[in-house]
N, C-alpha and C. Protein backbone atom coordinates (compact mmCIF):
# COMPACT_ATOMS: atom_id res chain seq x y z
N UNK A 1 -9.44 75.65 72.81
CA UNK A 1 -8.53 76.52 72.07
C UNK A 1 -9.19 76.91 70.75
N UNK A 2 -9.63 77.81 70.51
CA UNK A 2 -10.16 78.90 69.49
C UNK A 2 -9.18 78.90 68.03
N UNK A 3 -8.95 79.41 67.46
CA UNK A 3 -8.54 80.13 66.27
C UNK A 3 -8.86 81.37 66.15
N UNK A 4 -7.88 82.32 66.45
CA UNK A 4 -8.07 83.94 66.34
C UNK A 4 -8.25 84.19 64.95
N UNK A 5 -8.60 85.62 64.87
CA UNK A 5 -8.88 86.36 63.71
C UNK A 5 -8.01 86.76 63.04
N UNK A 6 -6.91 86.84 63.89
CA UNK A 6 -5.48 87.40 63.39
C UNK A 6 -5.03 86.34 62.18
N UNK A 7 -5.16 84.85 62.82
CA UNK A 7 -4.49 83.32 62.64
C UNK A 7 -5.01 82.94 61.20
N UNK A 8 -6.47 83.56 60.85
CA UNK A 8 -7.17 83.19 60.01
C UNK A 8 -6.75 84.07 58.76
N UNK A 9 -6.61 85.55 58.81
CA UNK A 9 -6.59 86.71 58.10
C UNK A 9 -4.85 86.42 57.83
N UNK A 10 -3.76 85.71 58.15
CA UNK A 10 -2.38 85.25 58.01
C UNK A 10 -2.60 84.17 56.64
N UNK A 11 -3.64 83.16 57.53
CA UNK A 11 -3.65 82.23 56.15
C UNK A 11 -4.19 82.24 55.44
N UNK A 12 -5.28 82.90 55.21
CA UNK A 12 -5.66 83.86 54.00
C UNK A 12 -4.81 84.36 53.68
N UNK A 13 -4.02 85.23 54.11
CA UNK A 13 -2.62 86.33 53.32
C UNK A 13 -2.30 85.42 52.56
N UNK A 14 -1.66 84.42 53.17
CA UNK A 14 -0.22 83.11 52.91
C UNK A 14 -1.01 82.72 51.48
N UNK A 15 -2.46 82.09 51.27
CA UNK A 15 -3.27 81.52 50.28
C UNK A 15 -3.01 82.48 49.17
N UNK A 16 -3.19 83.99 49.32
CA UNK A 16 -3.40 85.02 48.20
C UNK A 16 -2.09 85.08 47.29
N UNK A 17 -1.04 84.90 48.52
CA UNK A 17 0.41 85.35 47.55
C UNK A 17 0.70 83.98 47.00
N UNK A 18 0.29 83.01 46.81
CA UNK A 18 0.65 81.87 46.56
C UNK A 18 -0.32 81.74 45.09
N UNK A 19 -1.80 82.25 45.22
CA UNK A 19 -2.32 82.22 43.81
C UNK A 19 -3.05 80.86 44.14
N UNK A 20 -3.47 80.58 45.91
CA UNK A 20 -4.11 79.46 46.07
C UNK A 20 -5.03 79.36 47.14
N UNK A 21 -5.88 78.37 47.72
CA UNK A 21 -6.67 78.46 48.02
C UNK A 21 -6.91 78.34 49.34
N UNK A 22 -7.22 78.42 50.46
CA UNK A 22 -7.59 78.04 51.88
C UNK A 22 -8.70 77.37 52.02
N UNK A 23 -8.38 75.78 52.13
CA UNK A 23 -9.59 74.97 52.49
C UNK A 23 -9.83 74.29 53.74
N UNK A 24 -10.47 74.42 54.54
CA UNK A 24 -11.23 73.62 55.75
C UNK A 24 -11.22 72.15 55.27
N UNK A 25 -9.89 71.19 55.87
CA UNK A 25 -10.29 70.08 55.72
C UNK A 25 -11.07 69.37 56.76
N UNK A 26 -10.74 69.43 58.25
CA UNK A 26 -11.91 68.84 59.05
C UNK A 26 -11.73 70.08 59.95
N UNK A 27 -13.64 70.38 59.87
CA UNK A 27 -14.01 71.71 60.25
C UNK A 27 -14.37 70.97 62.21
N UNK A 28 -14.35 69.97 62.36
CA UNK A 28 -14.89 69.40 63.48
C UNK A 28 -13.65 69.25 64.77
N UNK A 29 -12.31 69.44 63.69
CA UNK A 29 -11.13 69.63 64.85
C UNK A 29 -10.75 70.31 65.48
N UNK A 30 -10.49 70.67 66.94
CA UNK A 30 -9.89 71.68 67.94
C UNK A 30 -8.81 71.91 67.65
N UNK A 31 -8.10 73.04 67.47
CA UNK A 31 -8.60 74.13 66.46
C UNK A 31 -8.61 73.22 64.44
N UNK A 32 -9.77 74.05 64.27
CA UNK A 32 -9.84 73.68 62.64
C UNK A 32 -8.85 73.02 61.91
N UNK A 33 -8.73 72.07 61.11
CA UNK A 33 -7.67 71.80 60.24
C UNK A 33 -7.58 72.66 58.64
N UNK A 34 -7.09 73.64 58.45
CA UNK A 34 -7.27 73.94 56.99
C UNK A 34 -5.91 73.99 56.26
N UNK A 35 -5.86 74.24 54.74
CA UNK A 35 -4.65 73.66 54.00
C UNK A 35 -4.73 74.86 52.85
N UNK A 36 -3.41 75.18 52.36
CA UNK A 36 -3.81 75.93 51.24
C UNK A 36 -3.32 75.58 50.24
N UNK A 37 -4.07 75.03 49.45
CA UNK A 37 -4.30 74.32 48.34
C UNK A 37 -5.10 74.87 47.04
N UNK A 38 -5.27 74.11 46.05
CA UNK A 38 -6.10 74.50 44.72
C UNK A 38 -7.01 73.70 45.08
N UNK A 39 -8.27 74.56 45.23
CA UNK A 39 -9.74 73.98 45.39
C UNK A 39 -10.32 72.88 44.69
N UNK A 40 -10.41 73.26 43.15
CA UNK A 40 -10.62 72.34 42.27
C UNK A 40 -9.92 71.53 42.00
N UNK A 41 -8.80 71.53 42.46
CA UNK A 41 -7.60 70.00 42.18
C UNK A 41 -7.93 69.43 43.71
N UNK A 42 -8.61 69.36 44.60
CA UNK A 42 -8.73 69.23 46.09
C UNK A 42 -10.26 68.48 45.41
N UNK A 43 -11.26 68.89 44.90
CA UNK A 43 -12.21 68.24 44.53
C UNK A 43 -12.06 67.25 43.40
N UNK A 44 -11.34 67.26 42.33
CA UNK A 44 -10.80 66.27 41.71
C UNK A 44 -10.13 64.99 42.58
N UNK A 45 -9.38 65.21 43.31
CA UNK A 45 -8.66 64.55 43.69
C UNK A 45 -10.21 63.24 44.69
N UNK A 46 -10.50 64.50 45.61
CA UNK A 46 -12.17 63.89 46.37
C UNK A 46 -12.80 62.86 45.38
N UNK A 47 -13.19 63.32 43.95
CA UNK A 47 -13.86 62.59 43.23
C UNK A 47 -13.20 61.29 42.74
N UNK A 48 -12.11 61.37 42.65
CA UNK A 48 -11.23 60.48 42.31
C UNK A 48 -10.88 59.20 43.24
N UNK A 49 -10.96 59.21 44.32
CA UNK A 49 -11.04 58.65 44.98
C UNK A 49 -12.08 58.26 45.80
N UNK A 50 -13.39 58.60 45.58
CA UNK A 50 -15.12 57.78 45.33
C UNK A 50 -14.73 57.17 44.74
N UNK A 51 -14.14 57.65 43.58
CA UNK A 51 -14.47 56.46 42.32
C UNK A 51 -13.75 55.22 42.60
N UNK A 52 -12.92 55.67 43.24
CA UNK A 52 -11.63 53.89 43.29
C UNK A 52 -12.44 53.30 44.53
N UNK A 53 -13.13 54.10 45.26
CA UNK A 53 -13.73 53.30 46.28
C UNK A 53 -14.67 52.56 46.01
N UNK A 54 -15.62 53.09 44.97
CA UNK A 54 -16.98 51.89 44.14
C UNK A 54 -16.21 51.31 43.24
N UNK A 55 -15.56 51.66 42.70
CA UNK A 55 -14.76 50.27 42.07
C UNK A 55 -14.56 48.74 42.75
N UNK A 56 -13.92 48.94 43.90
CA UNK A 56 -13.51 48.06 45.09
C UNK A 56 -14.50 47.38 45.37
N UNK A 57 -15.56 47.99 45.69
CA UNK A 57 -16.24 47.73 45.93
C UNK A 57 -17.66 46.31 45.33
N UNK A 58 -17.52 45.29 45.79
CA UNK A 58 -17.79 44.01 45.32
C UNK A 58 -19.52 43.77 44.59
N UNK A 59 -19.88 43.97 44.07
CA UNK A 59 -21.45 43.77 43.68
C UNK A 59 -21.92 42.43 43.85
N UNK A 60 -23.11 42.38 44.61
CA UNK A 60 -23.35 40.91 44.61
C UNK A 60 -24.79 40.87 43.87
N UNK A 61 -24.96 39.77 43.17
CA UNK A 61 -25.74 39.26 42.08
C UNK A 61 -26.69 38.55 42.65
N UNK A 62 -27.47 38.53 42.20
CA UNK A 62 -28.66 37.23 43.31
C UNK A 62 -29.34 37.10 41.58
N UNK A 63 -29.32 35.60 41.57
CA UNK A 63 -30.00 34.86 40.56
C UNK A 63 -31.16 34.15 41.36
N UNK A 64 -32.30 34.31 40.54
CA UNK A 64 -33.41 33.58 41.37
C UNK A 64 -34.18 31.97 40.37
N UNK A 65 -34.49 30.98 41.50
CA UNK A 65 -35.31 29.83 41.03
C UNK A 65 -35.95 29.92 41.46
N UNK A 66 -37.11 29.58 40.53
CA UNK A 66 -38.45 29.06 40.92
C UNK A 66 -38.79 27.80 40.97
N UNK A 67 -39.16 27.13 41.65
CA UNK A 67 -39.59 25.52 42.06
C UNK A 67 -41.07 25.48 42.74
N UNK A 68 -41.89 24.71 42.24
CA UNK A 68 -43.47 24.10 42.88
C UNK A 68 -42.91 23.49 43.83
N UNK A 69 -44.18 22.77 44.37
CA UNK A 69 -44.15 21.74 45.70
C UNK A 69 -43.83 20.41 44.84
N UNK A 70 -44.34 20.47 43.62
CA UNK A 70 -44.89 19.36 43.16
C UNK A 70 -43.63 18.99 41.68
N UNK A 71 -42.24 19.74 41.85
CA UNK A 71 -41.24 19.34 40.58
C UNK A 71 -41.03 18.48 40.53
N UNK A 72 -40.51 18.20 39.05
CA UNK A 72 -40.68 16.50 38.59
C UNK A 72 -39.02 16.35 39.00
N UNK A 73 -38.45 15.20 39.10
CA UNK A 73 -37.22 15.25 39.34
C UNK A 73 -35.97 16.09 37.93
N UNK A 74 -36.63 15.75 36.80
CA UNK A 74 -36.15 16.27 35.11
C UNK A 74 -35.96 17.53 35.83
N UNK A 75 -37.10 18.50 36.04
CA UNK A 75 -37.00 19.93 35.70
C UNK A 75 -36.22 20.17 37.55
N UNK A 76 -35.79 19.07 38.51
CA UNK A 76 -35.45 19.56 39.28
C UNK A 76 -33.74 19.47 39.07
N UNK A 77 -33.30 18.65 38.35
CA UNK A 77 -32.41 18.57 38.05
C UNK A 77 -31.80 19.44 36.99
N UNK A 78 -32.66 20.35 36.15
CA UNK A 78 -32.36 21.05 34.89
C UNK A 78 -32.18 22.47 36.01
N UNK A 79 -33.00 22.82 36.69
CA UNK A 79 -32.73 24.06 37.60
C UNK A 79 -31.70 24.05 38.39
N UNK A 80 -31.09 22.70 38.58
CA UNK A 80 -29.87 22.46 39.47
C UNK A 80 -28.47 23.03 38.98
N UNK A 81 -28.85 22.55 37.50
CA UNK A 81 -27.71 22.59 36.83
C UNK A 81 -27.38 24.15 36.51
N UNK A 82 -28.44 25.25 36.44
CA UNK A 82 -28.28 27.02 36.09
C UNK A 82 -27.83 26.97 37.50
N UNK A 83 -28.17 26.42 38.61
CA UNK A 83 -28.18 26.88 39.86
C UNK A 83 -26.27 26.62 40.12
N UNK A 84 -25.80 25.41 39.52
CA UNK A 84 -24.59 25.18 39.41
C UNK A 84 -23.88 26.38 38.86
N UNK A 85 -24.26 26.76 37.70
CA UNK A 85 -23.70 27.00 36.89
C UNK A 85 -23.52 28.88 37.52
N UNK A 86 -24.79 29.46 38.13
CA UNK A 86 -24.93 30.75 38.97
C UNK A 86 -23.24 30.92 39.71
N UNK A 87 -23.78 29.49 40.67
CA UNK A 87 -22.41 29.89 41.89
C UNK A 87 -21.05 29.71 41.24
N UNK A 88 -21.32 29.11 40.53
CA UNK A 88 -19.47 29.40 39.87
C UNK A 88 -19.38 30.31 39.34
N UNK A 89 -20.43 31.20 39.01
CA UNK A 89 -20.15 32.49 38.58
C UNK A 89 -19.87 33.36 39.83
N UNK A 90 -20.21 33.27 40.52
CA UNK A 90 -19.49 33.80 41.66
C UNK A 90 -21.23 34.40 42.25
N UNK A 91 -22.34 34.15 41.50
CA UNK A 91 -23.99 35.08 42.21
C UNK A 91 -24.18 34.25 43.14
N UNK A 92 -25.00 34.97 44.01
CA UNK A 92 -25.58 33.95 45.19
C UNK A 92 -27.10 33.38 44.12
N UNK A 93 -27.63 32.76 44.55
CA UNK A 93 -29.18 31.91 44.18
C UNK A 93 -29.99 32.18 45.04
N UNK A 94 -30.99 33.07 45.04
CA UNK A 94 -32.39 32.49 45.83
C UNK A 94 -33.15 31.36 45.21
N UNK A 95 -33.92 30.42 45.86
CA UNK A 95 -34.52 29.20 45.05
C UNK A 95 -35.88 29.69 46.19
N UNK A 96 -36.67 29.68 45.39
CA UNK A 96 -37.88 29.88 45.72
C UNK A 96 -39.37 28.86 45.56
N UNK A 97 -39.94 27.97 46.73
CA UNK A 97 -40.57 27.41 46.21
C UNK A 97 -42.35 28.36 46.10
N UNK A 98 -42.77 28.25 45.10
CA UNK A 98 -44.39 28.78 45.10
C UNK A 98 -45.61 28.14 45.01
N UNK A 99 -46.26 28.81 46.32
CA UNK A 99 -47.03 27.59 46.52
C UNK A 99 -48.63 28.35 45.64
N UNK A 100 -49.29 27.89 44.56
CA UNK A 100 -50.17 28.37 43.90
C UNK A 100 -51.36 27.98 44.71
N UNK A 101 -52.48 28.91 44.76
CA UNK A 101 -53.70 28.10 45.29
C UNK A 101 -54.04 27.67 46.48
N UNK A 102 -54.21 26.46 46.57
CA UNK A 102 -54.34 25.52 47.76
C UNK A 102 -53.49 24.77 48.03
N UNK A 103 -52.11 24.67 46.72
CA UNK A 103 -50.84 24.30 47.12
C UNK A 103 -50.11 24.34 48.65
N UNK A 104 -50.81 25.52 49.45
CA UNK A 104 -50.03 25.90 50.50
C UNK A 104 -50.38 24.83 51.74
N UNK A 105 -51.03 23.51 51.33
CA UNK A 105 -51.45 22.73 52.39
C UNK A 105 -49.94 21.68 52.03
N UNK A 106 -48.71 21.91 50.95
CA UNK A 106 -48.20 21.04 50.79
C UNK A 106 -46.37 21.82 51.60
N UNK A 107 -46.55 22.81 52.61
CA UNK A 107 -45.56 23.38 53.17
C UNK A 107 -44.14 22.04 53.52
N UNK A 108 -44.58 21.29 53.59
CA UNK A 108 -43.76 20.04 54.31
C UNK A 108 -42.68 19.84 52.82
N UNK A 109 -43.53 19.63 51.52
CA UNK A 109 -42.88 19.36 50.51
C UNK A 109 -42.03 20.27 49.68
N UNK A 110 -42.83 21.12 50.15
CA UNK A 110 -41.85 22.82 49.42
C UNK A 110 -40.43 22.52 50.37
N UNK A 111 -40.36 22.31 51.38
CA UNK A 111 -39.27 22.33 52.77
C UNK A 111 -38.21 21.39 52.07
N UNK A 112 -39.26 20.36 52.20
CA UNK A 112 -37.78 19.05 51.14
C UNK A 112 -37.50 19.00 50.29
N UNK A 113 -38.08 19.92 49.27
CA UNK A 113 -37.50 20.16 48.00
C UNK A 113 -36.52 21.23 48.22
N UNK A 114 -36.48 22.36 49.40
CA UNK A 114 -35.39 23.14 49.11
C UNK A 114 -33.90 22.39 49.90
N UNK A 115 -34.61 21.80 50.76
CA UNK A 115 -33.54 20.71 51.50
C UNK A 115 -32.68 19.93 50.38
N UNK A 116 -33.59 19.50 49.59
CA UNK A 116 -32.81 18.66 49.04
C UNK A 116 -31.91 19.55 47.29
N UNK A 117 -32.10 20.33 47.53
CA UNK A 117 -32.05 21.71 46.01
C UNK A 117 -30.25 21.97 47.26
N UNK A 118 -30.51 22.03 48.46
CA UNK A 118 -29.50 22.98 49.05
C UNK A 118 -28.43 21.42 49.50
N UNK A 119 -28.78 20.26 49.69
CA UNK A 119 -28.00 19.01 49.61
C UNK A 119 -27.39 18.73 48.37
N UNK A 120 -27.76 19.34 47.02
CA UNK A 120 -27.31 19.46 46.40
C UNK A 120 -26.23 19.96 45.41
N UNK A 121 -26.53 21.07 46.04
CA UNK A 121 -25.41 22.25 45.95
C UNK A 121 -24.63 22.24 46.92
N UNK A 122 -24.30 21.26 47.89
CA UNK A 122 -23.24 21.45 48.92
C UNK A 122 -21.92 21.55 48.62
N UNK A 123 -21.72 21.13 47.33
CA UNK A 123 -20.21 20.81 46.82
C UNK A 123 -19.60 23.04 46.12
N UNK A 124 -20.67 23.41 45.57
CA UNK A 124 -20.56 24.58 45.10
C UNK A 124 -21.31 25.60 45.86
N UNK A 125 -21.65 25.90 47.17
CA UNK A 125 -22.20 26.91 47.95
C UNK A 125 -22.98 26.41 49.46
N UNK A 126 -22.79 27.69 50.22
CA UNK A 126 -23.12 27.48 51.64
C UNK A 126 -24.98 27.79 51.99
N UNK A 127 -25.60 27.33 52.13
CA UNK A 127 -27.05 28.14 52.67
C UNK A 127 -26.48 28.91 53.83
N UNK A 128 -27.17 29.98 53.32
CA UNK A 128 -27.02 31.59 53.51
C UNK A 128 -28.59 31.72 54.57
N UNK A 129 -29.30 31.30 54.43
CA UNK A 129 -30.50 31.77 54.77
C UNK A 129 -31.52 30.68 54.55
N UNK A 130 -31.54 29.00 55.82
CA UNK A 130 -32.30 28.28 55.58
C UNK A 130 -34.14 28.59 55.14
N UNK A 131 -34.59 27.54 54.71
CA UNK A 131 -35.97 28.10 53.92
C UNK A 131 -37.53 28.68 55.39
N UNK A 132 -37.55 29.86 54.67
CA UNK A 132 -37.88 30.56 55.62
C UNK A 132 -39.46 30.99 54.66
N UNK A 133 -40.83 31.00 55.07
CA UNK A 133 -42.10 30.47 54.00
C UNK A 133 -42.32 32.55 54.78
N UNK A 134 -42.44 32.84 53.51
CA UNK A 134 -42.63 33.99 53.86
C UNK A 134 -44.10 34.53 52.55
N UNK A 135 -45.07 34.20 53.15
CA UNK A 135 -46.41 34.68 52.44
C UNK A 135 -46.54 33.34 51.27
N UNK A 136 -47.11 33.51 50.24
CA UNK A 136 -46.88 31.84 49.36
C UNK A 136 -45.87 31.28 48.74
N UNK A 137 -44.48 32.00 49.33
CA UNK A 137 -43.90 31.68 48.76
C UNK A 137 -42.49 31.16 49.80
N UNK A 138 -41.48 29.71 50.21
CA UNK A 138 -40.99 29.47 50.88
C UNK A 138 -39.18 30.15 50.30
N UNK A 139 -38.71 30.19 50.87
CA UNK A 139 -37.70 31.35 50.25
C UNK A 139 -35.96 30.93 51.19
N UNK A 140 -35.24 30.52 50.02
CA UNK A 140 -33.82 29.61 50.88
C UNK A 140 -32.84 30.61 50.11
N UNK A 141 -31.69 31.48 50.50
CA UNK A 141 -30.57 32.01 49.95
C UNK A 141 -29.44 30.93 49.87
N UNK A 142 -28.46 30.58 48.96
CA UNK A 142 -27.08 29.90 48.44
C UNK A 142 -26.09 31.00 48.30
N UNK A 143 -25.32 31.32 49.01
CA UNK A 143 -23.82 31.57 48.45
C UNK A 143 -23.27 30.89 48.24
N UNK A 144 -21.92 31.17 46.52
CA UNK A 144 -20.91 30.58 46.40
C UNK A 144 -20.00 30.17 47.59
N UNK A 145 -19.06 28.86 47.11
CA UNK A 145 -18.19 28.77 48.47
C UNK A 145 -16.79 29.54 47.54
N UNK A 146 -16.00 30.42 48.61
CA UNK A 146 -15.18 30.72 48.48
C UNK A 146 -13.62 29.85 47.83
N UNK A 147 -13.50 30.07 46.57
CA UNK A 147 -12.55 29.02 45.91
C UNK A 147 -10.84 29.42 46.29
């Protein structure tokens, strides 16, 4: 089913004596959907409601650690505590171990340090993404747990 010429040149008329506009809202429907309306209050309105939609819309934060193969328990515990302090903010954590050098013969220890970085944080976030060694560097995601 079409839309005649007649049908179109009517609501055009109807738009003119009104002092308003004829807009194609979905041009993809059998037959066309159009409305006669004020154009620019029709695009206001469009814009207006992007906007409430990125509003809504949740941003997620990724805070990152860095950890050796080789952390002392002090500085593993001092990174624990930002790492605490991340997920109650509601960011996820990447903890990243880096392996410098010839470090990369110590893969086993980078593993249990994020094991034990993510045993740690069990009380304040879920592993998201167990540690996965991607080039020199072994790489574990934390999300907050949902409060």
């Amino acid at each position: 089913m079409t839309v005649g010429i007649y049908q179109l040149k009517e609501a055009l008329d109807i738009a003119d004596e009104q002092g308003l506009d004829l807009v194609e809202i979905s041009p993809s429907a059998n037959p066309p959907v159009c409305k006669v309306i004020d154009y620019k209050k029709f695009l206001y309105e469009q814009k207006k409601k992007q906007k409430e939609i990125k509003a809504k819309t949740a941003k997620v934060v990724v805070k990152e650690i860095r950890l050796g193969p080789h952390t002392d328990d002090h500085d593993f515990d001092f990174k624990l505590k930002h790492a605490i302090k991340f997920l109650s903010d509601g960011a996820k954590v990447k903890v990243d171990v880096f392996f410098k050098g010839r470090n990369i013969i110590y893969k086993e220890k980078g593993e249990i340090i994020l094991l034990k970085f993510a045993q740690a944080l069990e009380d304040y976030g879920k592993v998201e993404q167990l540690p996965k060694l991607e080039g020199k560097r072994m790489i574990m995601i934390v999300s907050p747990k949902k409060s």
